[in-house]
Protein backbone atom coordinates (compact mmCIF):
# COMPACT_ATOMS: atom_id res chain seq x y z
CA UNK A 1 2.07 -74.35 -54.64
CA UNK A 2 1.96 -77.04 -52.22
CA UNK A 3 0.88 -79.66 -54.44
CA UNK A 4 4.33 -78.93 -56.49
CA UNK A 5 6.16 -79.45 -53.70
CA UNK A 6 5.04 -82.26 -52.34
CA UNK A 7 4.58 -84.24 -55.67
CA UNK A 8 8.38 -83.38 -56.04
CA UNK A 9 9.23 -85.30 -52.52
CA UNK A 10 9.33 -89.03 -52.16
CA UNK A 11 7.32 -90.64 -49.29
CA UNK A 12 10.62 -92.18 -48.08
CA UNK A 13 12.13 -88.94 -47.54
CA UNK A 14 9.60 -86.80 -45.42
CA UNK A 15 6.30 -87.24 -44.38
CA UNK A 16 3.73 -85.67 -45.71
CA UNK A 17 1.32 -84.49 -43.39
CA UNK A 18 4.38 -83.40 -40.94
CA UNK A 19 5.35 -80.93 -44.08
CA UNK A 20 1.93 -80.08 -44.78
CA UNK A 21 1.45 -79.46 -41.57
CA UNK A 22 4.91 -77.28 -41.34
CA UNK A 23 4.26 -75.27 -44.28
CA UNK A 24 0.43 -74.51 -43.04
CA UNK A 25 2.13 -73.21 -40.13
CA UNK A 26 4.58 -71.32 -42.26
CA UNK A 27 1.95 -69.75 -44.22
CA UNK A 28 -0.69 -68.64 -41.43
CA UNK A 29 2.32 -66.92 -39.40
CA UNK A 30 2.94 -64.78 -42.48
CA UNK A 31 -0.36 -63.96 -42.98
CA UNK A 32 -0.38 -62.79 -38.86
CA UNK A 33 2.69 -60.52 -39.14
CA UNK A 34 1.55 -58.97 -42.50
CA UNK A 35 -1.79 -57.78 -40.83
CA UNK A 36 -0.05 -56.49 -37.56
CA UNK A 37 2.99 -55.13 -39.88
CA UNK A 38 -0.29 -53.10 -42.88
CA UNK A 39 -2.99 -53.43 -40.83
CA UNK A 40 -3.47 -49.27 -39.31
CA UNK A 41 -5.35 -48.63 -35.92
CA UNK A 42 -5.58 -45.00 -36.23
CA UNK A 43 -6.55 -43.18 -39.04
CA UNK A 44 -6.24 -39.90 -37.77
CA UNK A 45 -3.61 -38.54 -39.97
CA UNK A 46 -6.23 -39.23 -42.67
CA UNK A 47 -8.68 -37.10 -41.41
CA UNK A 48 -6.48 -34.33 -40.17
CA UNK A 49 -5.47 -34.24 -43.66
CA UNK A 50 -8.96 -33.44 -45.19
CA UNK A 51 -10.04 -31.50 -42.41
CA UNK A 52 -7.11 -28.77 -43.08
CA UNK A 53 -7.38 -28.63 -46.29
């Protein structure tokens, strides 16, 4: 992914460890506020569910 888009940008227009840098930073704070966003603490409900049944 990152290879296509840089190979698509001139080195007069941008540089490229700035971007790489950029989209790095991008990329990790996805990855953070997936986890917080999927990631479950208490799995109560789970066991409540096969205890009562």
């Amino acid at each position: 992914m990152a290879s296509n888009a840089f190979s698509r940008i001139s080195n007069a227009q941008v540089n490229l460890a700035e971007q790489f840098k950029e989209m790095n930073e991008i990329a990790f704070n996805w990855l953070v506020d997936t986890k917080k966003q999927y990631n479950v603490k208490d799995y109560g409900f789970v066991f409540d569910k096969f205890i009562n049944n």
